[in-house]
PDB file of N, CA and C in Angstrom:
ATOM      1  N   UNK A   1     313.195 101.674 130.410  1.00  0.00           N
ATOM      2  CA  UNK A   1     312.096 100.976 131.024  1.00  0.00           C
ATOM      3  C   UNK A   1     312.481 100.619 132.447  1.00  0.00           C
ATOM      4  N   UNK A   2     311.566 100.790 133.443  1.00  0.00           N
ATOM      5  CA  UNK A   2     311.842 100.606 134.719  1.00  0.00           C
ATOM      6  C   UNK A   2     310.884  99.871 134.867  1.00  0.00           C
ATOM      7  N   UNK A   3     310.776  98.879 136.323  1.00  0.00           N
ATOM      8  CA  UNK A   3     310.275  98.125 136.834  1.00  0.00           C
ATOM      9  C   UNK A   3     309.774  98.651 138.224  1.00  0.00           C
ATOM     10  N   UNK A   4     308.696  99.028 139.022  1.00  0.00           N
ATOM     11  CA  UNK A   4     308.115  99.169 140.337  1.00  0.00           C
ATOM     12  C   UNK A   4     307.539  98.614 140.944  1.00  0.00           C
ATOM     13  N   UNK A   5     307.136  97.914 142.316  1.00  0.00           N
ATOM     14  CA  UNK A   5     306.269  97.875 143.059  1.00  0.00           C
ATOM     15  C   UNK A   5     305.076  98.937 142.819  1.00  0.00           C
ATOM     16  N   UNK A   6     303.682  98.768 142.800  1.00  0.00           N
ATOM     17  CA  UNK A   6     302.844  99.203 142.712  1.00  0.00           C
ATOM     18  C   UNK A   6     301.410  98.606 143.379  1.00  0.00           C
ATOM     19  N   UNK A   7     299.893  99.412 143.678  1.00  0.00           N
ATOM     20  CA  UNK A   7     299.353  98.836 144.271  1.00  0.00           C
ATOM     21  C   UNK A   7     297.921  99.220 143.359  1.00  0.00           C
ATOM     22  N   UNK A   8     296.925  98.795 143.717  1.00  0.00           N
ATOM     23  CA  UNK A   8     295.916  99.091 142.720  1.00  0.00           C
ATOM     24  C   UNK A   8     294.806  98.929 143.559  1.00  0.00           C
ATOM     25  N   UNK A   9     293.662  99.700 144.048  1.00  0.00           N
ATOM     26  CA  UNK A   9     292.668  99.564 144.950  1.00  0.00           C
ATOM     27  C   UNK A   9     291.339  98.916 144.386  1.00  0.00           C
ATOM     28  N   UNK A  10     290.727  98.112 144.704  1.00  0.00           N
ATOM     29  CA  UNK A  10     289.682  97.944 144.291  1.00  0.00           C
ATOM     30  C   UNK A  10     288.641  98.635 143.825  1.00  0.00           C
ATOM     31  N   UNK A  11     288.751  99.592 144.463  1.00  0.00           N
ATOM     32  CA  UNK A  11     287.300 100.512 144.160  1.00  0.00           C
ATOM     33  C   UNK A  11     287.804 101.098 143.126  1.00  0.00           C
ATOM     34  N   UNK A  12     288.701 101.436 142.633  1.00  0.00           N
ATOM     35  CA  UNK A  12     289.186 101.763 141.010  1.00  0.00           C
ATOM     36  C   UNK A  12     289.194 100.641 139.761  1.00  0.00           C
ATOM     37  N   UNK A  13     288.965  99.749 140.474  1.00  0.00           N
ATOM     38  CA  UNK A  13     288.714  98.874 139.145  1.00  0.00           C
ATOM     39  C   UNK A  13     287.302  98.405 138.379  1.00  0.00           C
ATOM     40  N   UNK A  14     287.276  98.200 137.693  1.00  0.00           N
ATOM     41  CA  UNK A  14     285.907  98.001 136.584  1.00  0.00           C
ATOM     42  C   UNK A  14     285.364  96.812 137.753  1.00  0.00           C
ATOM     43  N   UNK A  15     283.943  96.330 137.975  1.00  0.00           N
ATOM     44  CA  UNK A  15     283.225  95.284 138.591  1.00  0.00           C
ATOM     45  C   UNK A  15     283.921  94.255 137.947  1.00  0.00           C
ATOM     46  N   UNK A  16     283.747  94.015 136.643  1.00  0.00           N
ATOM     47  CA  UNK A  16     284.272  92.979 135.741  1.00  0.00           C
ATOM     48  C   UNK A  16     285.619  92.222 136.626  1.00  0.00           C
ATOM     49  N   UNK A  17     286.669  93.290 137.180  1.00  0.00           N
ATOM     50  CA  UNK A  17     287.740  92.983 136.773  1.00  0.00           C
ATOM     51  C   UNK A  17     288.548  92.642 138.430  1.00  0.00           C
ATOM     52  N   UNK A  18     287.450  93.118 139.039  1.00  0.00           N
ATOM     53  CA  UNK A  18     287.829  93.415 140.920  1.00  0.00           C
ATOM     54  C   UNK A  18     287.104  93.043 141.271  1.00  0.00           C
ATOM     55  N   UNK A  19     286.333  91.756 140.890  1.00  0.00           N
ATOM     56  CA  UNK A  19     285.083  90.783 142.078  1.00  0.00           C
ATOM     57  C   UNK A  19     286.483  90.268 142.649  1.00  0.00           C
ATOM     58  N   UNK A  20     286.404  90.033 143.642  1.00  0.00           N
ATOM     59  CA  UNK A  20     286.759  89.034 144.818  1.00  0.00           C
ATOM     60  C   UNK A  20     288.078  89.471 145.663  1.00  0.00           C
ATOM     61  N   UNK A  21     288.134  90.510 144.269  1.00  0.00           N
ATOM     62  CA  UNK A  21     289.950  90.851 144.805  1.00  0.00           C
ATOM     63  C   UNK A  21     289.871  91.616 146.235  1.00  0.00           C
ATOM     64  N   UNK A  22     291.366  91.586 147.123  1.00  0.00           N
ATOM     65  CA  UNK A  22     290.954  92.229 147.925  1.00  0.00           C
ATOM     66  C   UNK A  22     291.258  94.047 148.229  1.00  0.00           C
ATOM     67  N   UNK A  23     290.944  94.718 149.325  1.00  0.00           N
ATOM     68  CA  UNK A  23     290.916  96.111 149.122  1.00  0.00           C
ATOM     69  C   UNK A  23     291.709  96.935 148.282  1.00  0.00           C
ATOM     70  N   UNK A  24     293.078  96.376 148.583  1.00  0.00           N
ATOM     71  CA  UNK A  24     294.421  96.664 148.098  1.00  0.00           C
ATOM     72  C   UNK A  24     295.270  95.540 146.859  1.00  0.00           C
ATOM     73  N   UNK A  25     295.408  96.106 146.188  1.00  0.00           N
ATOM     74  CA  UNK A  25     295.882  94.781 145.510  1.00  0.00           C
ATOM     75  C   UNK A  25     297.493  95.009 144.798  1.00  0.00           C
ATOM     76  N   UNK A  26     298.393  93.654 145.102  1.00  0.00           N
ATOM     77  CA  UNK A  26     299.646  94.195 144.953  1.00  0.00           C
ATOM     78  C   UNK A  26     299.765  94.384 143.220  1.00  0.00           C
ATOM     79  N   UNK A  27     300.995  94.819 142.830  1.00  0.00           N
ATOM     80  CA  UNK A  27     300.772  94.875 141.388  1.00  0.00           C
ATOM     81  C   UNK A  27     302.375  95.258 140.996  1.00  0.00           C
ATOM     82  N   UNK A  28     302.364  95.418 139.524  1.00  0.00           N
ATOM     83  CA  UNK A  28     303.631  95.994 139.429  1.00  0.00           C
ATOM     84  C   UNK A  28     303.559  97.094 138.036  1.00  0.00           C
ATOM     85  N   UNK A  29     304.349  98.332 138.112  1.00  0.00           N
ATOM     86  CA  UNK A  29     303.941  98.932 137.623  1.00  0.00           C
ATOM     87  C   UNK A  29     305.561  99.146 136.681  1.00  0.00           C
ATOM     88  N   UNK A  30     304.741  99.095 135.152  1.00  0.00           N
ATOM     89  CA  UNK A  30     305.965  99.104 134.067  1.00  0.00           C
ATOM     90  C   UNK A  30     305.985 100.698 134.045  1.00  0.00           C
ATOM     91  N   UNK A  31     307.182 101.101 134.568  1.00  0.00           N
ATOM     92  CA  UNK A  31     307.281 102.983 133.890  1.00  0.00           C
ATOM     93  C   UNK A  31     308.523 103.055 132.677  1.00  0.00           C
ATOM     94  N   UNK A  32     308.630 104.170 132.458  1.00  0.00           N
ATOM     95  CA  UNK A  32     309.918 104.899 130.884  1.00  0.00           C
ATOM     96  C   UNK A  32     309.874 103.989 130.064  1.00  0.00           C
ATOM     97  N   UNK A  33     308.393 103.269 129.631  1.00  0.00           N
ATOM     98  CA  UNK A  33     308.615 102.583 128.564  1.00  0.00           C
ATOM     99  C   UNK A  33     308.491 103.952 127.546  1.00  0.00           C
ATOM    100  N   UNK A  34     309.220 104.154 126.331  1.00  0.00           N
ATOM    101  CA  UNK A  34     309.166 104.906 125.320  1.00  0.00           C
ATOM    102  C   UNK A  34     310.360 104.353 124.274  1.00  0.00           C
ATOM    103  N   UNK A  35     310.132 104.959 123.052  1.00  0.00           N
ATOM    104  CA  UNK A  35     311.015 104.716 122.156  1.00  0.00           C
ATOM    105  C   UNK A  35     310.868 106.226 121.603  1.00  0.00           C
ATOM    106  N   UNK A  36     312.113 106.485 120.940  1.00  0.00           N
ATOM    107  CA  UNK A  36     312.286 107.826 120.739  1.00  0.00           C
ATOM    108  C   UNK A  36     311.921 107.956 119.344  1.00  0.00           C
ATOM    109  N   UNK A  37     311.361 109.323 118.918  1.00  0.00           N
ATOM    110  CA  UNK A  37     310.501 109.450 117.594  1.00  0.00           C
ATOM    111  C   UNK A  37     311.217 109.085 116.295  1.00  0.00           C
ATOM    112  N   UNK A  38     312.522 108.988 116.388  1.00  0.00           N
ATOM    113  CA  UNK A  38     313.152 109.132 115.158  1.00  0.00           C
ATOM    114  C   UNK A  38     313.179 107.037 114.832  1.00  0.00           C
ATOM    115  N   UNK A  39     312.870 106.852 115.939  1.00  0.00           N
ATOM    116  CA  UNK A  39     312.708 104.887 116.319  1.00  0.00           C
ATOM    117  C   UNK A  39     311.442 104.839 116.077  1.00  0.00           C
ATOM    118  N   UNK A  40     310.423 105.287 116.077  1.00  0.00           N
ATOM    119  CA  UNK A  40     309.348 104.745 116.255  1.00  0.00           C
ATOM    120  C   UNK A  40     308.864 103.999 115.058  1.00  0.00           C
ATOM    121  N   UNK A  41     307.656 102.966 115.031  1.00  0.00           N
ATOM    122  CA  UNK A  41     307.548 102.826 113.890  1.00  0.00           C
ATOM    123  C   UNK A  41     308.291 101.087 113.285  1.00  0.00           C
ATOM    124  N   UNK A  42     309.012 101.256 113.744  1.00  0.00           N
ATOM    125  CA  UNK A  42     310.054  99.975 113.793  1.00  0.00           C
ATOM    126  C   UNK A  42     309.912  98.907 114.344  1.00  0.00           C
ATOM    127  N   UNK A  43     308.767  98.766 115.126  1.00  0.00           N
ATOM    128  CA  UNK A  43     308.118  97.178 116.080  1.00  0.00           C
ATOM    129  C   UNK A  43     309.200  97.172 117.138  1.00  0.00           C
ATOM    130  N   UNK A  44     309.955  98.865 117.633  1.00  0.00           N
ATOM    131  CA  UNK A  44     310.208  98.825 118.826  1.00  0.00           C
ATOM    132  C   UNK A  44     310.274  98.220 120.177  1.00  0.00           C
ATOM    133  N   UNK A  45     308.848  99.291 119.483  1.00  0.00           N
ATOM    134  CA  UNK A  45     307.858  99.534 121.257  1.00  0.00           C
ATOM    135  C   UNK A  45     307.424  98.009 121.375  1.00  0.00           C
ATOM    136  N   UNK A  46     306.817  97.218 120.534  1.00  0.00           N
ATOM    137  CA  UNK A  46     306.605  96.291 120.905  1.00  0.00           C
ATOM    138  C   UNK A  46     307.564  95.421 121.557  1.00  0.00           C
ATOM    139  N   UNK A  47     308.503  94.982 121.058  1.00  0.00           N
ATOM    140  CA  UNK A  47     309.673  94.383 121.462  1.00  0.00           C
ATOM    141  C   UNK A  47     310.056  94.986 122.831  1.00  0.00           C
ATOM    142  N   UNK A  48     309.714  96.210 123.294  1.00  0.00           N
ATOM    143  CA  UNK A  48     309.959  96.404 124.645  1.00  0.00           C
ATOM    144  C   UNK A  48     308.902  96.107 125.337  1.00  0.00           C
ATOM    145  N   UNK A  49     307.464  96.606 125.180  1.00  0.00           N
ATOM    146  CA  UNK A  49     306.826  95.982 125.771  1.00  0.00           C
ATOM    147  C   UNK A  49     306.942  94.434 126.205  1.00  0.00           C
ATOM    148  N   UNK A  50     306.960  93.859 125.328  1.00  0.00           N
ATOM    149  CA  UNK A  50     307.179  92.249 125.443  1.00  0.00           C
ATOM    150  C   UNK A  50     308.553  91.603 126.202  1.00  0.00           C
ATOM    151  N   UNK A  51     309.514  92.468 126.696  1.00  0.00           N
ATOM    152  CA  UNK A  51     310.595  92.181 127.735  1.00  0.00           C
ATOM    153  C   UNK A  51     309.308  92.840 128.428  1.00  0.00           C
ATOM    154  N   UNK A  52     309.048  94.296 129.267  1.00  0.00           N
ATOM    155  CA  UNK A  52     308.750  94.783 130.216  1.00  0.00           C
ATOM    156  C   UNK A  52     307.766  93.616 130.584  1.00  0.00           C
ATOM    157  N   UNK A  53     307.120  92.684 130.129  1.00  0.00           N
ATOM    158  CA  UNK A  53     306.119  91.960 130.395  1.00  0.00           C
ATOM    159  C   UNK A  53     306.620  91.020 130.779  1.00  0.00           C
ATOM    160  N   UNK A  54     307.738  90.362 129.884  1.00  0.00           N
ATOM    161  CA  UNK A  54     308.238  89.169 130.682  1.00  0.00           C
ATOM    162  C   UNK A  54     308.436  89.448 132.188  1.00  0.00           C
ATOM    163  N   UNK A  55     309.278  90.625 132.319  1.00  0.00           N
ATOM    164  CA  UNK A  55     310.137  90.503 133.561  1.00  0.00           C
ATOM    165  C   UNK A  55     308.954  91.205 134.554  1.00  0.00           C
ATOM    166  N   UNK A  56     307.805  91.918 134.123  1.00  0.00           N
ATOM    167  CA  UNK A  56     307.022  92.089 135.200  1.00  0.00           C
ATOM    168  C   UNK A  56     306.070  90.836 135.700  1.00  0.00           C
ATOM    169  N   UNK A  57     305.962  89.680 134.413  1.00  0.00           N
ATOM    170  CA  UNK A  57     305.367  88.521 135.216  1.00  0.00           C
ATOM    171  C   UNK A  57     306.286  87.958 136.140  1.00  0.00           C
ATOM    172  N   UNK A  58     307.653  87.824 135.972  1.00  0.00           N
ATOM    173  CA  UNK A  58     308.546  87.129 136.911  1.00  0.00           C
ATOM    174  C   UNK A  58     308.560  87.590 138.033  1.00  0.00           C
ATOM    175  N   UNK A  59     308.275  88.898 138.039  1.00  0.00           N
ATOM    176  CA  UNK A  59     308.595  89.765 139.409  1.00  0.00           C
ATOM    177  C   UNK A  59     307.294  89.639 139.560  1.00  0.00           C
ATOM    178  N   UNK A  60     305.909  89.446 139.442  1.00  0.00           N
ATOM    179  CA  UNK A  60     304.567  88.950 140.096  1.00  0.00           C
ATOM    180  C   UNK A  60     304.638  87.515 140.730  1.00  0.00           C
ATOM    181  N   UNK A  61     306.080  86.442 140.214  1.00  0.00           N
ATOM    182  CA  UNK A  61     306.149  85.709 140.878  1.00  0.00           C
ATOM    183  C   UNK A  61     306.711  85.332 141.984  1.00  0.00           C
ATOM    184  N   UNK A  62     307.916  85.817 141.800  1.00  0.00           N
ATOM    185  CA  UNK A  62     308.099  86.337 143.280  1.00  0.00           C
ATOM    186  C   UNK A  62     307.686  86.984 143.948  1.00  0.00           C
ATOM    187  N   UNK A  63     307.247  88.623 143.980  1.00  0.00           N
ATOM    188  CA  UNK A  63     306.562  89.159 145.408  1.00  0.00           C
ATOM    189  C   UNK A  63     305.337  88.949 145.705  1.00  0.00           C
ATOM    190  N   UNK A  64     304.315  88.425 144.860  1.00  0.00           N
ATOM    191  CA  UNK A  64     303.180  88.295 144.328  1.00  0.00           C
ATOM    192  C   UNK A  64     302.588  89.442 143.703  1.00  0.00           C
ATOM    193  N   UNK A  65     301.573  89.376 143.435  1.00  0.00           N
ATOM    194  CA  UNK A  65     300.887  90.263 142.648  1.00  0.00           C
ATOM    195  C   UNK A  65     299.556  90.020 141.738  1.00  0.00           C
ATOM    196  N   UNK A  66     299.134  90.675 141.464  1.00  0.00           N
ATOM    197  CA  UNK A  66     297.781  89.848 140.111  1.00  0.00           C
ATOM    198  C   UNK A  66     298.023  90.660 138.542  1.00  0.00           C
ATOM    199  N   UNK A  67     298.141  92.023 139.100  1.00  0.00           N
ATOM    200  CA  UNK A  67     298.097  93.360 137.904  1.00  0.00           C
ATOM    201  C   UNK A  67     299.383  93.446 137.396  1.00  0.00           C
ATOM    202  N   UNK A  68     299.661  94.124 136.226  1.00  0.00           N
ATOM    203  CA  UNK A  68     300.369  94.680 135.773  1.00  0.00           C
ATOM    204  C   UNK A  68     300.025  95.976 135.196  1.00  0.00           C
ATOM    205  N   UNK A  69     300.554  97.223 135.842  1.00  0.00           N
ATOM    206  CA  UNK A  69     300.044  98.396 135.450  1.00  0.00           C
ATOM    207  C   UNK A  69     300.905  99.167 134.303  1.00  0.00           C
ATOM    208  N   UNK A  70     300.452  99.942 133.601  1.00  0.00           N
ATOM    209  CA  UNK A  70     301.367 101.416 132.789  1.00  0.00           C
ATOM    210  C   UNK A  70     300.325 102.158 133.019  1.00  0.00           C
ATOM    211  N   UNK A  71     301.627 103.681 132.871  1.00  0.00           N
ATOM    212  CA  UNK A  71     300.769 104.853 132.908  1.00  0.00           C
ATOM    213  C   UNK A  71     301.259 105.351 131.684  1.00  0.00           C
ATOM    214  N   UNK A  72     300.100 105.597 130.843  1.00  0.00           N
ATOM    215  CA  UNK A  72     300.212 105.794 129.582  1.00  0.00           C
ATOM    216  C   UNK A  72     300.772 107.978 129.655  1.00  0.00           C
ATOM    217  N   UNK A  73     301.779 108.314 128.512  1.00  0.00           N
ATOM    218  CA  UNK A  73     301.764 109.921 128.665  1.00  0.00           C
ATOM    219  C   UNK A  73     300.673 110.454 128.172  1.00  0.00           C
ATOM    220  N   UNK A  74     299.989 109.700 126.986  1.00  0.00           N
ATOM    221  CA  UNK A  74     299.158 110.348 126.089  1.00  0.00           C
ATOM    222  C   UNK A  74     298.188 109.305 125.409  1.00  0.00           C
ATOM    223  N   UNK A  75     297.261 110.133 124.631  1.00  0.00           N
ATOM    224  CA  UNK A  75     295.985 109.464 124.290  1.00  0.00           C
ATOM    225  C   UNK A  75     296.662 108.035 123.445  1.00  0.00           C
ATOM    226  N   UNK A  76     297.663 108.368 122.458  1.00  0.00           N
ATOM    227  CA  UNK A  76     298.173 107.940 121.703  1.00  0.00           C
ATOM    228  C   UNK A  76     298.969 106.571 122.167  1.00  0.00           C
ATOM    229  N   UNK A  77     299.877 106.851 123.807  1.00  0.00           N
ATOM    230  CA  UNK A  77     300.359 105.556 124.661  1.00  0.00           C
ATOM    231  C   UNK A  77     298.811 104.748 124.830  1.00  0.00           C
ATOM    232  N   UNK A  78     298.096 105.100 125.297  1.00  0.00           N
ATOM    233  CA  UNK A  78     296.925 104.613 125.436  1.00  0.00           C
ATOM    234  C   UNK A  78     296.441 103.054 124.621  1.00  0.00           C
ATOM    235  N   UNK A  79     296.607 103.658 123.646  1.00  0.00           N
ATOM    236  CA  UNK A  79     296.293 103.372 122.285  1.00  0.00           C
ATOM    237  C   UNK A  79     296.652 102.193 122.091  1.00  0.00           C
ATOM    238  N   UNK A  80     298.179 102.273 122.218  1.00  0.00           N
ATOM    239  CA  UNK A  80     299.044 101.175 122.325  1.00  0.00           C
ATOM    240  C   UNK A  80     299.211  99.871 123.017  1.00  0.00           C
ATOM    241  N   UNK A  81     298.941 100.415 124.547  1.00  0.00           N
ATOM    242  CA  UNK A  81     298.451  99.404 125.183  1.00  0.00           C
ATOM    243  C   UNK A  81     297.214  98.712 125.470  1.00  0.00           C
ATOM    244  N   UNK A  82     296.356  99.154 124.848  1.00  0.00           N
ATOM    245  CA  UNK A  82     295.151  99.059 124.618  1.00  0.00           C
ATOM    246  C   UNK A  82     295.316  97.880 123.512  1.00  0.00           C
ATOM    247  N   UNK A  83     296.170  97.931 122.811  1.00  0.00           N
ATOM    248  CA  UNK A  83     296.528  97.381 121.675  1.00  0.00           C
ATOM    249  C   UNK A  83     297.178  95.928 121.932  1.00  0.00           C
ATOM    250  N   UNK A  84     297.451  96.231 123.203  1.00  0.00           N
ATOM    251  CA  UNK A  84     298.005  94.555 123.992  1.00  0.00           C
ATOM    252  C   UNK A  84     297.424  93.897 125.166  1.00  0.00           C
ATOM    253  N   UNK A  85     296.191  94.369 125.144  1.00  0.00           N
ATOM    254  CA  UNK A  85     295.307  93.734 125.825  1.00  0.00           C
ATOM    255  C   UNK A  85     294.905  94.444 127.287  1.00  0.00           C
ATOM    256  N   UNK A  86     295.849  95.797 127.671  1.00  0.00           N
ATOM    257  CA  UNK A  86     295.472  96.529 128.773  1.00  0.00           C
ATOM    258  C   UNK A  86     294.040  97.284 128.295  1.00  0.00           C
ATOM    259  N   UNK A  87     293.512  97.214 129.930  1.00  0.00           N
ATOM    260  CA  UNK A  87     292.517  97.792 130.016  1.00  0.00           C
ATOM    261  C   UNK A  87     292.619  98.922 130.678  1.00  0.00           C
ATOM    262  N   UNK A  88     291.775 100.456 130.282  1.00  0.00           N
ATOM    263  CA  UNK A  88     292.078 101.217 130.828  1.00  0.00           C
ATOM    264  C   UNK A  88     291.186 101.225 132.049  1.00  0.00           C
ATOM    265  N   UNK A  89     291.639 102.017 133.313  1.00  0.00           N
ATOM    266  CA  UNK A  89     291.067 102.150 134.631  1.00  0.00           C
ATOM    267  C   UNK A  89     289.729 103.589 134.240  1.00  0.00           C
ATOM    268  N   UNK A  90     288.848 103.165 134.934  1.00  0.00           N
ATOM    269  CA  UNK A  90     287.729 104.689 134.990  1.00  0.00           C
ATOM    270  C   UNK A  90     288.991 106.140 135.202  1.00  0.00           C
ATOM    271  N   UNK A  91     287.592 106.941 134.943  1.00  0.00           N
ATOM    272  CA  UNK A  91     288.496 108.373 135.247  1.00  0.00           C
ATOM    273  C   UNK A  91     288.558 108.197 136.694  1.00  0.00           C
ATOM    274  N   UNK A  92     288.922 108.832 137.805  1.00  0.00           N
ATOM    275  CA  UNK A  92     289.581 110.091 137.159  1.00  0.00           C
ATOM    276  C   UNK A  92     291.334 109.253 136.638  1.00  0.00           C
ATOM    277  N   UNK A  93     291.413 107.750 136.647  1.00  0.00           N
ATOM    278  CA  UNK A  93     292.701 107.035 136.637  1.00  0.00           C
ATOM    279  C   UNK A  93     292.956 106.522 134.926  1.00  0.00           C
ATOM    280  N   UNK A  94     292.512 107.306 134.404  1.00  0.00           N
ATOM    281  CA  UNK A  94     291.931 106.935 132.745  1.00  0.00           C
ATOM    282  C   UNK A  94     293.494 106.741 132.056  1.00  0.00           C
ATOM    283  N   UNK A  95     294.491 107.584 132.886  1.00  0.00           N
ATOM    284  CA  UNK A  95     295.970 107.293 132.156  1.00  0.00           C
ATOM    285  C   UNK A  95     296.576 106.004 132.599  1.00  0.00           C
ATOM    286  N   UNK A  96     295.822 105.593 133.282  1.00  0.00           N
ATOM    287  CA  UNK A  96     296.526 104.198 133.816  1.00  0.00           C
ATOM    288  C   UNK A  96     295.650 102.962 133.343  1.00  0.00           C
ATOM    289  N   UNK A  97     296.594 101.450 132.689  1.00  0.00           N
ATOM    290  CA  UNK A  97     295.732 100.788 132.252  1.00  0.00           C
ATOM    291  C   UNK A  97     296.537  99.487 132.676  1.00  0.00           C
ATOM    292  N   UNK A  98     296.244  98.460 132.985  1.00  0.00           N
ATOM    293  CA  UNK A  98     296.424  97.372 133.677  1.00  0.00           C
ATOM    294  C   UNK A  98     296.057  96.172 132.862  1.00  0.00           C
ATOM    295  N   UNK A  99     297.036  94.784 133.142  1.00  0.00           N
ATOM    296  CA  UNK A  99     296.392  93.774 132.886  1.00  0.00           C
ATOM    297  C   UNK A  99     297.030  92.654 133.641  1.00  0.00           C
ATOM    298  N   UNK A 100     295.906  91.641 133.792  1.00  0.00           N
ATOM    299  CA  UNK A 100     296.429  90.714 134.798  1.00  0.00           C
ATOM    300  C   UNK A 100     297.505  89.964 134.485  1.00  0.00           C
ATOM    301  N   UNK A 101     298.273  89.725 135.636  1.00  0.00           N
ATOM    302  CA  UNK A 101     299.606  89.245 135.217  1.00  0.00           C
ATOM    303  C   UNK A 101     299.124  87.454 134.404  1.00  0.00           C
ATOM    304  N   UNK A 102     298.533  86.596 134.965  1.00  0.00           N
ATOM    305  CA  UNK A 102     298.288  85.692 134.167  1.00  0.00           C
ATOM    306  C   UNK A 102     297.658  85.868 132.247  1.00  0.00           C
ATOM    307  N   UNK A 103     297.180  86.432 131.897  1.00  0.00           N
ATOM    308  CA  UNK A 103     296.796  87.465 131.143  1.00  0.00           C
ATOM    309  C   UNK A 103     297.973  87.290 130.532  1.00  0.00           C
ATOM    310  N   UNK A 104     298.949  88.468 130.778  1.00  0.00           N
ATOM    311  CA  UNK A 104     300.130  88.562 130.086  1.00  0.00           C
ATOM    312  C   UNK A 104     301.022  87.208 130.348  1.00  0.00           C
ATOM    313  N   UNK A 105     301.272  86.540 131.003  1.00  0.00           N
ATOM    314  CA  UNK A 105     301.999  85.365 130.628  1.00  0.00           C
ATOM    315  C   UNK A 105     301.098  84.425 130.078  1.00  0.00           C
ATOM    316  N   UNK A 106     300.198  83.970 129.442  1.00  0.00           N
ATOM    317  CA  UNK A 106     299.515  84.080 128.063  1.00  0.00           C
ATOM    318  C   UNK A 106     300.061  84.095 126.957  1.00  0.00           C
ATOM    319  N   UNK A 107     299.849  85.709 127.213  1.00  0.00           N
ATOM    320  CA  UNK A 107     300.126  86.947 125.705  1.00  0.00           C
ATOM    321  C   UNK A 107     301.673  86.496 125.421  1.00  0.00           C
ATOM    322  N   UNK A 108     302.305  86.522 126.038  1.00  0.00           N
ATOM    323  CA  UNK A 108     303.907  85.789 125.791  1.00  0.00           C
ATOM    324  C   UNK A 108     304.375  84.516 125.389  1.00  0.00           C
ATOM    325  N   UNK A 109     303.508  84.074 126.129  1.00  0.00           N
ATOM    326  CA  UNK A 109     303.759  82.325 126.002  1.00  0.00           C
ATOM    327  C   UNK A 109     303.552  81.946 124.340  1.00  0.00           C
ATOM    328  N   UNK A 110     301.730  83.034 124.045  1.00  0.00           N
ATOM    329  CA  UNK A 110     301.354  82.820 122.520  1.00  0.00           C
ATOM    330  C   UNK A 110     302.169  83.447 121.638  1.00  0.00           C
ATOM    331  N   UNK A 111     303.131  84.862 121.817  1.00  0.00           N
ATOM    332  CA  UNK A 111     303.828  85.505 121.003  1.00  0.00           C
ATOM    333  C   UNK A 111     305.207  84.806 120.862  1.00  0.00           C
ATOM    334  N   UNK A 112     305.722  84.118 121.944  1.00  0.00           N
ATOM    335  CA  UNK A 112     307.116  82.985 121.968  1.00  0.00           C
ATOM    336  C   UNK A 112     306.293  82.143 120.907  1.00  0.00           C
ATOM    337  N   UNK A 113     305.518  81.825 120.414  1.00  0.00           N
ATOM    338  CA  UNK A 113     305.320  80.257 120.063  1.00  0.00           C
ATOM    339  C   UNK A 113     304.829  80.954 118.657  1.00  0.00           C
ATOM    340  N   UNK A 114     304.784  82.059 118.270  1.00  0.00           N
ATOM    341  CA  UNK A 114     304.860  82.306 116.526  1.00  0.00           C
ATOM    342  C   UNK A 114     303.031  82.757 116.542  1.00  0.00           C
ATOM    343  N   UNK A 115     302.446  82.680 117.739  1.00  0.00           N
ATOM    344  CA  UNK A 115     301.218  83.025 117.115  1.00  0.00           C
ATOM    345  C   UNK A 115     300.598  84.378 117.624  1.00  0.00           C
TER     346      UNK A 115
END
């Protein structure tokens, strides 16, 4: 799992989700999240997701940021994060799905606390 600087344009985002924001928006983008097939299955992936999240809200606090992006490989990654509250972007950016960093420190705060 790697950690990036990333940026996310407004005009790619849903109305819903990009009122006010501005043209460019900073972000950070989780990449090589995977677990290997013979792992899968095992509440892994989750458990990585849920570091990649911690440490991408921390790093939204320092450089700033609002988003947190993945680019999913397949219908199936998709799926997954879809499964944690990312939303996917329109086509033609349909492999990429985002969620706001407040959002996910939330989703953590409620998964630290048993619920």
């Amino acid at each position: 799992m790697s950690l990036a600087p990333d940026k996310i344009r407004r005009a790619d985002l849903p109305r819903s989700i990009g009122r006010g924001d501005p043209d460019e928006i900073p972000a950070i983008l989780i990449g090589k999240l995977a677990v290997h097939d013979v792992l899968q299955g095992q509440g892994l992936g989750r458990q990585l997701l849920v570091d990649a999240l911690s440490r991408a809200v921390s790093a939204v606090e320092v450089v700033s940021g609002r988003y947190i992006v993945a680019e999913a490989i397949d219908e199936r990654a998709v799926a997954f994060y879809r499964g944690y509250g990312f939303r996917q972007l329109p086509p033609p950016s349909a492999m990429r799905l985002i969620v706001k960093s407040s959002d996910a420190s939330a989703s953590i705060a409620r998964s630290q606390a048993g619920g």
